[in-house]
N, C-alpha and C. Protein backbone atom coordinates (compact mmCIF):
# COMPACT_ATOMS: atom_id res chain seq x y z
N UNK A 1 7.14 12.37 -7.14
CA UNK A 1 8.08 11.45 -6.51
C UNK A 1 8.62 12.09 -5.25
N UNK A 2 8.70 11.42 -4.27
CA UNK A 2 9.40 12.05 -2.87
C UNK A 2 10.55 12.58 -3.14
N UNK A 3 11.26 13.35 -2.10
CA UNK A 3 12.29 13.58 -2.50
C UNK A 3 12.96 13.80 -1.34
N UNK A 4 11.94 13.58 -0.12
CA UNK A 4 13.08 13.99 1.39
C UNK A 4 12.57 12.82 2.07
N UNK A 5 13.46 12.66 3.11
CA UNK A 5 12.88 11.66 4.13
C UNK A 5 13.03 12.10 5.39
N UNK A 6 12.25 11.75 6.96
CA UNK A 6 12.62 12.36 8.01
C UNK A 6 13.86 11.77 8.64
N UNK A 7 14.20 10.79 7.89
CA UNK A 7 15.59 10.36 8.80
C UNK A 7 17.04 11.48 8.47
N UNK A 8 17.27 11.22 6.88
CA UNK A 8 18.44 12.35 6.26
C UNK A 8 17.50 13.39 5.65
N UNK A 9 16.48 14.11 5.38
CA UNK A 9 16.39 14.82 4.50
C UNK A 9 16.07 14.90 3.20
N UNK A 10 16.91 13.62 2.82
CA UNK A 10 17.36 13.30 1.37
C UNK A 10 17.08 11.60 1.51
N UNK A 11 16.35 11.37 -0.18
CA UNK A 11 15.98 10.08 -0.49
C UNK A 11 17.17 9.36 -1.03
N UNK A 12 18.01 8.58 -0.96
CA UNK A 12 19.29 7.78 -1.52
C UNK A 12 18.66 7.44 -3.27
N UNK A 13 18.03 8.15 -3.49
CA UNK A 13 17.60 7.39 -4.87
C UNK A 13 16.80 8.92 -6.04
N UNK A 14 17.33 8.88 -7.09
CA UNK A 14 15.88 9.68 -7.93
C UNK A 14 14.72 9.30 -8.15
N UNK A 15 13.87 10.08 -8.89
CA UNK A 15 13.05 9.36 -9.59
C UNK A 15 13.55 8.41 -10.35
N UNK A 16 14.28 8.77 -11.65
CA UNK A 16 15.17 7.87 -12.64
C UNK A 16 15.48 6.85 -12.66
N UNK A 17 16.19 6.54 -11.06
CA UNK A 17 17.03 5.07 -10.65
C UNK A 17 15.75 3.79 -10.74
N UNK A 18 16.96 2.93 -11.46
CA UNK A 18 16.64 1.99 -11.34
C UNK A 18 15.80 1.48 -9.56
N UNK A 19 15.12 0.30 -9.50
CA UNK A 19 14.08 -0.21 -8.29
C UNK A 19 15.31 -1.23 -7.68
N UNK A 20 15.89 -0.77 -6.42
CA UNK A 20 16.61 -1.41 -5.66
C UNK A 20 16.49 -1.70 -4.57
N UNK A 21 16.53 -3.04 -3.73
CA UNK A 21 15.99 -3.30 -2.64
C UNK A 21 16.20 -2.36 -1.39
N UNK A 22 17.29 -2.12 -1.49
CA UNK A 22 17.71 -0.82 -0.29
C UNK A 22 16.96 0.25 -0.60
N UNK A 23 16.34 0.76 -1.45
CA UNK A 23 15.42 1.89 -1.69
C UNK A 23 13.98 1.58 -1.27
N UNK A 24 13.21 0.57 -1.37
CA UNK A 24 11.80 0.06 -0.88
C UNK A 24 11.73 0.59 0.38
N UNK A 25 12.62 0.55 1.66
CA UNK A 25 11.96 1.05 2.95
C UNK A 25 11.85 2.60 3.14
N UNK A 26 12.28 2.99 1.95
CA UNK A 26 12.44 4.72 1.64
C UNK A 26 11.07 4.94 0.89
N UNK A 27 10.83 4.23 -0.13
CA UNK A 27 9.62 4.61 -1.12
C UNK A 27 8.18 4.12 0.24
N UNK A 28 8.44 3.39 0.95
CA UNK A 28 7.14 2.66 2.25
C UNK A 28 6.94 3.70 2.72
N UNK A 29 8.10 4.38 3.30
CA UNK A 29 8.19 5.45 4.30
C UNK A 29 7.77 6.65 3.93
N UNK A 30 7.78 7.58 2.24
CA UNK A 30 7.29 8.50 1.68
C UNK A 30 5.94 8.01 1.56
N UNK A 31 5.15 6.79 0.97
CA UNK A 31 4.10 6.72 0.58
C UNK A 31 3.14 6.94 1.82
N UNK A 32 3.93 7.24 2.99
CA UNK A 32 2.68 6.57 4.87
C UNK A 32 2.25 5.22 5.05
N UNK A 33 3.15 4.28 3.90
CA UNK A 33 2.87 2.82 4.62
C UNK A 33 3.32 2.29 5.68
N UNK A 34 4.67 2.91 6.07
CA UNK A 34 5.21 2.30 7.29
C UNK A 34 4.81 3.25 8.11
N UNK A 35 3.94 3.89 8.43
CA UNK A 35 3.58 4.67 9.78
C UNK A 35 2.57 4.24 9.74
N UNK A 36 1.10 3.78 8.60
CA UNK A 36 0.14 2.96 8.88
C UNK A 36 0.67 1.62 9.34
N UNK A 37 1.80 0.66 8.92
CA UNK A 37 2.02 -0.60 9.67
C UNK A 37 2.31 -0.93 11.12
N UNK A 38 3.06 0.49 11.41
CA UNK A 38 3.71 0.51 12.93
C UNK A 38 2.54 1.29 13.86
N UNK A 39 1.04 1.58 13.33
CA UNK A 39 0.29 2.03 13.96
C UNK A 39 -0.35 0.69 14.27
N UNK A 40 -0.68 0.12 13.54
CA UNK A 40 -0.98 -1.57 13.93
C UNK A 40 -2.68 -1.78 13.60
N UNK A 41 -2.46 -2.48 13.13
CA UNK A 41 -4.36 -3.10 12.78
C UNK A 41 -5.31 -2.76 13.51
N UNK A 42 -5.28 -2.38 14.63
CA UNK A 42 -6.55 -2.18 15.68
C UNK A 42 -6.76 -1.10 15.51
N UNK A 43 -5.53 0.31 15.11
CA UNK A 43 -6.06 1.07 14.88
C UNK A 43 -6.89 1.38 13.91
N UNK A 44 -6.33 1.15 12.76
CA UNK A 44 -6.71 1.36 11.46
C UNK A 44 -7.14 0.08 10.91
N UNK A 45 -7.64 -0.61 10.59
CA UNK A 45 -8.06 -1.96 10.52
C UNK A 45 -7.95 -1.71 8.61
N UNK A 46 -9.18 -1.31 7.80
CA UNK A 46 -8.82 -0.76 6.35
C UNK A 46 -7.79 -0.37 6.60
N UNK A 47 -7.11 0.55 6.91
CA UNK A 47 -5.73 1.08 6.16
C UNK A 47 -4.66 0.38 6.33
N UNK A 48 -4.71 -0.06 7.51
CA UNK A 48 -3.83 -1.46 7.59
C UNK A 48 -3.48 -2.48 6.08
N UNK A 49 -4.66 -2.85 6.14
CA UNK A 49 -5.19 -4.08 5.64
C UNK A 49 -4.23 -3.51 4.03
N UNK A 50 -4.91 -2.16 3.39
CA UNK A 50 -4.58 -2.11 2.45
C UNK A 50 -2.77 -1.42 2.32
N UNK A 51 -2.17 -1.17 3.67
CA UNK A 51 -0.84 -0.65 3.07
C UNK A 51 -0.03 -2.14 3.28
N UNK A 52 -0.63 -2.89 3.83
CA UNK A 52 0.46 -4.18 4.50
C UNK A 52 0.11 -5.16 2.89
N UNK A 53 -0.96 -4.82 2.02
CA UNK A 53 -1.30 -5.13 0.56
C UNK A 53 -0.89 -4.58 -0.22
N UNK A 54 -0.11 -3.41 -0.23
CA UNK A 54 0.70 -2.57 -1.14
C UNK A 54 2.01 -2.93 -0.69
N UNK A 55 2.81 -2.82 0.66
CA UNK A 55 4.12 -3.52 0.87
C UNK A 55 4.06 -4.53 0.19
N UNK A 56 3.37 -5.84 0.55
CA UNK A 56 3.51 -6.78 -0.18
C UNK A 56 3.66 -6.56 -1.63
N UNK A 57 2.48 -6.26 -2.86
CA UNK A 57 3.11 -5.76 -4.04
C UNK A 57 4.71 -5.13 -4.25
N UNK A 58 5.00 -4.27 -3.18
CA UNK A 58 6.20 -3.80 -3.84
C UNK A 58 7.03 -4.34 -3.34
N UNK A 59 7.34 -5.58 -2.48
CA UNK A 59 8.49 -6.31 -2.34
C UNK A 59 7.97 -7.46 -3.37
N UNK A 60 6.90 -8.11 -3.83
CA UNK A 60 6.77 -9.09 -5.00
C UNK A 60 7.57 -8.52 -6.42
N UNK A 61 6.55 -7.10 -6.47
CA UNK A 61 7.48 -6.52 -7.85
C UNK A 61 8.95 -7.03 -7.93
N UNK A 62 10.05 -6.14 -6.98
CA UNK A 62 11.37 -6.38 -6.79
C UNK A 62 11.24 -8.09 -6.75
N UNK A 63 11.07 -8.71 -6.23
CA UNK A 63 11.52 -10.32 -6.65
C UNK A 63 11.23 -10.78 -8.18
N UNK A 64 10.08 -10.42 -8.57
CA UNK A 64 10.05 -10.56 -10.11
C UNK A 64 11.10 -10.05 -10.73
N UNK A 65 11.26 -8.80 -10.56
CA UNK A 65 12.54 -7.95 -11.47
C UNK A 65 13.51 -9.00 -11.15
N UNK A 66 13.98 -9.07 -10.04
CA UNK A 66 14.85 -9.98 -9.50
C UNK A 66 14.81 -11.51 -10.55
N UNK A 67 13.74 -12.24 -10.70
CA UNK A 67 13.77 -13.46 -11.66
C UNK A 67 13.39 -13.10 -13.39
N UNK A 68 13.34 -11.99 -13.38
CA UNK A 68 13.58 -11.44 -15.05
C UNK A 68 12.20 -11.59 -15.62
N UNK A 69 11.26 -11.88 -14.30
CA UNK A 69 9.72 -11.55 -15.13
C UNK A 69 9.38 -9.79 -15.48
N UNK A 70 10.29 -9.29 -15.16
CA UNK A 70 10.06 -7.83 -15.39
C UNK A 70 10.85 -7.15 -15.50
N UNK A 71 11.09 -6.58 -16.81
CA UNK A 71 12.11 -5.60 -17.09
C UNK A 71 12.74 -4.94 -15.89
N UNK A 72 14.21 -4.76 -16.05
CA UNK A 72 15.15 -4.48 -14.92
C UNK A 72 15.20 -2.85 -15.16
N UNK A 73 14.85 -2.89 -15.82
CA UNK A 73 15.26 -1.29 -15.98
C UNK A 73 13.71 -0.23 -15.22
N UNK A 74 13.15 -1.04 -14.80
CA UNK A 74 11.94 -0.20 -14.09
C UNK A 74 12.81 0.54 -12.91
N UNK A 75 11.78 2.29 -13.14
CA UNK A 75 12.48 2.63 -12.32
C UNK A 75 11.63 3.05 -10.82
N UNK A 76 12.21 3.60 -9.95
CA UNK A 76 11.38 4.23 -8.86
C UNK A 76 9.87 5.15 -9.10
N UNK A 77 10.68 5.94 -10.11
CA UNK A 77 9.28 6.43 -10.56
C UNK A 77 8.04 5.77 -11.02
N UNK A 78 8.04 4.67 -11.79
CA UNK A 78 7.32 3.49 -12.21
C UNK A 78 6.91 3.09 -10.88
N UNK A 79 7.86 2.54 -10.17
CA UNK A 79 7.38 1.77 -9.17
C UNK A 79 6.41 2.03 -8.18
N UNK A 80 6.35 3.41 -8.00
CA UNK A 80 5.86 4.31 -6.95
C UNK A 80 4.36 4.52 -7.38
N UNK A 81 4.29 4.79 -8.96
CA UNK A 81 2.80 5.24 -9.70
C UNK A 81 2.05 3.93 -9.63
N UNK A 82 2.86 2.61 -10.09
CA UNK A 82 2.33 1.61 -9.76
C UNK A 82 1.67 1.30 -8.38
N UNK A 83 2.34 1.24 -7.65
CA UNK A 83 1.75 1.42 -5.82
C UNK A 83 1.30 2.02 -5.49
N UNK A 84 1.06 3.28 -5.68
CA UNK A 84 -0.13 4.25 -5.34
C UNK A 84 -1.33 3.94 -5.91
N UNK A 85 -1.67 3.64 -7.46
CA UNK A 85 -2.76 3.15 -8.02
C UNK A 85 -3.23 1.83 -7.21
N UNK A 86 -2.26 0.78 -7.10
CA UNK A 86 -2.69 -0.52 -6.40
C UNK A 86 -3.59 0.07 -5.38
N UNK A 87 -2.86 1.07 -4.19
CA UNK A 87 -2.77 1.37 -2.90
C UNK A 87 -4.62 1.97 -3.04
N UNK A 88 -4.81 3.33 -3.87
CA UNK A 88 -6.04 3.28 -3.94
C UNK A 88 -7.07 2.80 -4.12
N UNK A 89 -6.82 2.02 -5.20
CA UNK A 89 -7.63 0.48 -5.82
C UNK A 89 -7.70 -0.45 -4.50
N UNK A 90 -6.79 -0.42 -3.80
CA UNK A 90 -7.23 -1.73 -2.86
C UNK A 90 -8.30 -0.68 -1.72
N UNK A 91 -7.82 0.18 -1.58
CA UNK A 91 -8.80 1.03 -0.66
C UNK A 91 -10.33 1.29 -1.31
N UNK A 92 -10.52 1.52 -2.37
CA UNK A 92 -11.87 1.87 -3.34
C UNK A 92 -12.28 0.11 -3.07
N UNK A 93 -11.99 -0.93 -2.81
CA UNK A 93 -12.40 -1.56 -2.97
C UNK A 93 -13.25 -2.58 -1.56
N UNK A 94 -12.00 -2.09 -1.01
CA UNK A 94 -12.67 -2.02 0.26
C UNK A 94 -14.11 -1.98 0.69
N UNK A 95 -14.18 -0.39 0.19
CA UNK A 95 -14.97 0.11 0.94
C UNK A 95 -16.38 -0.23 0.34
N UNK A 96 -16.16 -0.47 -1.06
CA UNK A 96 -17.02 -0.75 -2.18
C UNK A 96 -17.34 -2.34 -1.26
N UNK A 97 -16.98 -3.43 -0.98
CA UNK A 97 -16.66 -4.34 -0.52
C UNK A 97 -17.57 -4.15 1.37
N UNK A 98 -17.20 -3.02 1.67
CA UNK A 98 -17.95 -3.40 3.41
C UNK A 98 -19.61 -2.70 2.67
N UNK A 99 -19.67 -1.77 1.37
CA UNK A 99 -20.95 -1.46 1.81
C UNK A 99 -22.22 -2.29 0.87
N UNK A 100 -21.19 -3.72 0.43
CA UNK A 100 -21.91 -4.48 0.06
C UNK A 100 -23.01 -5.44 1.24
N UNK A 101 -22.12 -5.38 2.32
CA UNK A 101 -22.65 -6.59 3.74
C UNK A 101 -22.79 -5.72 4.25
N UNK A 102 -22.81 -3.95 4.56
CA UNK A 102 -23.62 -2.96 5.28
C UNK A 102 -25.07 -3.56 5.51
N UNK A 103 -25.22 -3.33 6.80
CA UNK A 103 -26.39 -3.90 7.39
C UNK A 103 -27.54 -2.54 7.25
N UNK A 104 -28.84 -2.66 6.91
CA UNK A 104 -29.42 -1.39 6.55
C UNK A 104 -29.96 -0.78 8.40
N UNK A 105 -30.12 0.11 7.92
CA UNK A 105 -30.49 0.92 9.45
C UNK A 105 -31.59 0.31 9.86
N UNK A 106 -32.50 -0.24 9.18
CA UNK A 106 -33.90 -0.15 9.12
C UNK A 106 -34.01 -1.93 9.73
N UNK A 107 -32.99 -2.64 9.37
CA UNK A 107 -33.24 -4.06 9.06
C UNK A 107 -32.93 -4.77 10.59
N UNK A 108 -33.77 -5.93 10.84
CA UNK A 108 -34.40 -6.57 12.14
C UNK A 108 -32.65 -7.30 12.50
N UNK A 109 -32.17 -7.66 11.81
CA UNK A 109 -30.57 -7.89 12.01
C UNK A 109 -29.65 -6.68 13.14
N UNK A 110 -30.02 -5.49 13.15
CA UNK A 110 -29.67 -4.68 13.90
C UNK A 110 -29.45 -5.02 15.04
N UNK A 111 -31.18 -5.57 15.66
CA UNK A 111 -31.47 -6.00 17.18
C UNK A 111 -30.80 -7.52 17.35
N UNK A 112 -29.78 -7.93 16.53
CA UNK A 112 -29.68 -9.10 17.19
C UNK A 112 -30.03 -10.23 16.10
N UNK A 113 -30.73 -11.20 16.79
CA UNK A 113 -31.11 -12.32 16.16
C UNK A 113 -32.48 -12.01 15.25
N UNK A 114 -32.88 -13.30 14.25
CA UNK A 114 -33.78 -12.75 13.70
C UNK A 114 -34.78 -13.92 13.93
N UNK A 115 -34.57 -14.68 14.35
CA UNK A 115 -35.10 -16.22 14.34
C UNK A 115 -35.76 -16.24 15.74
């Protein structure tokens, strides 16, 4: 679990604590999602793709907790193991995913048209 941040040093939250909305731009900011978002899609196009897919999860989570589809007592620590697994999973899948439509080295599609 993080435990510093570059703004104070210090994370406003433990592991322990309960998942509170004022804590999410702290847990973004330890995981490198908000420095992949503010790098912007062109750079990173995958990593983009998959941290702006993990933000999303972890502001959905908090609204669920929020409507009592999910135990309130989840804490940061939970929340964080959860999003990292997503975070890899969406990346493994990715990639699993581009080297399905990988074009082969060999194949007449290379040059262009085929027709």
């Amino acid at each position: 679990m993080p435990t510093k941040t570059k703004e104070t040093g210090e994370l406003p939250y433990k592991p322990q604590d309960r998942v509170k909305l004022e804590y999410l731009p702290y847990l973004l900011r330890e995981m490198g999602i908000t420095e992949v978002m503010e790098a912007g899609f062109c750079k990173a196009p995958q990593a983009w793709l998959s941290a702006n897919a993990t933000k999303d999860l972890i502001y959905q989570f908090y609204e669920d907790i929020i409507k009592g589809e999910i135990v309130a007592e989840t804490t940061m620590s939970e929340l964080e193991g959860l999003a990292n697994m997503f975070y890899t999973g969406y990346e493994v899948a990715q990639h699993d995913i581009s080297q399905i439509f990988k074009i082969p080295e060999n194949s007449s599609l290379k040059g262009g048209h085929v027709w």
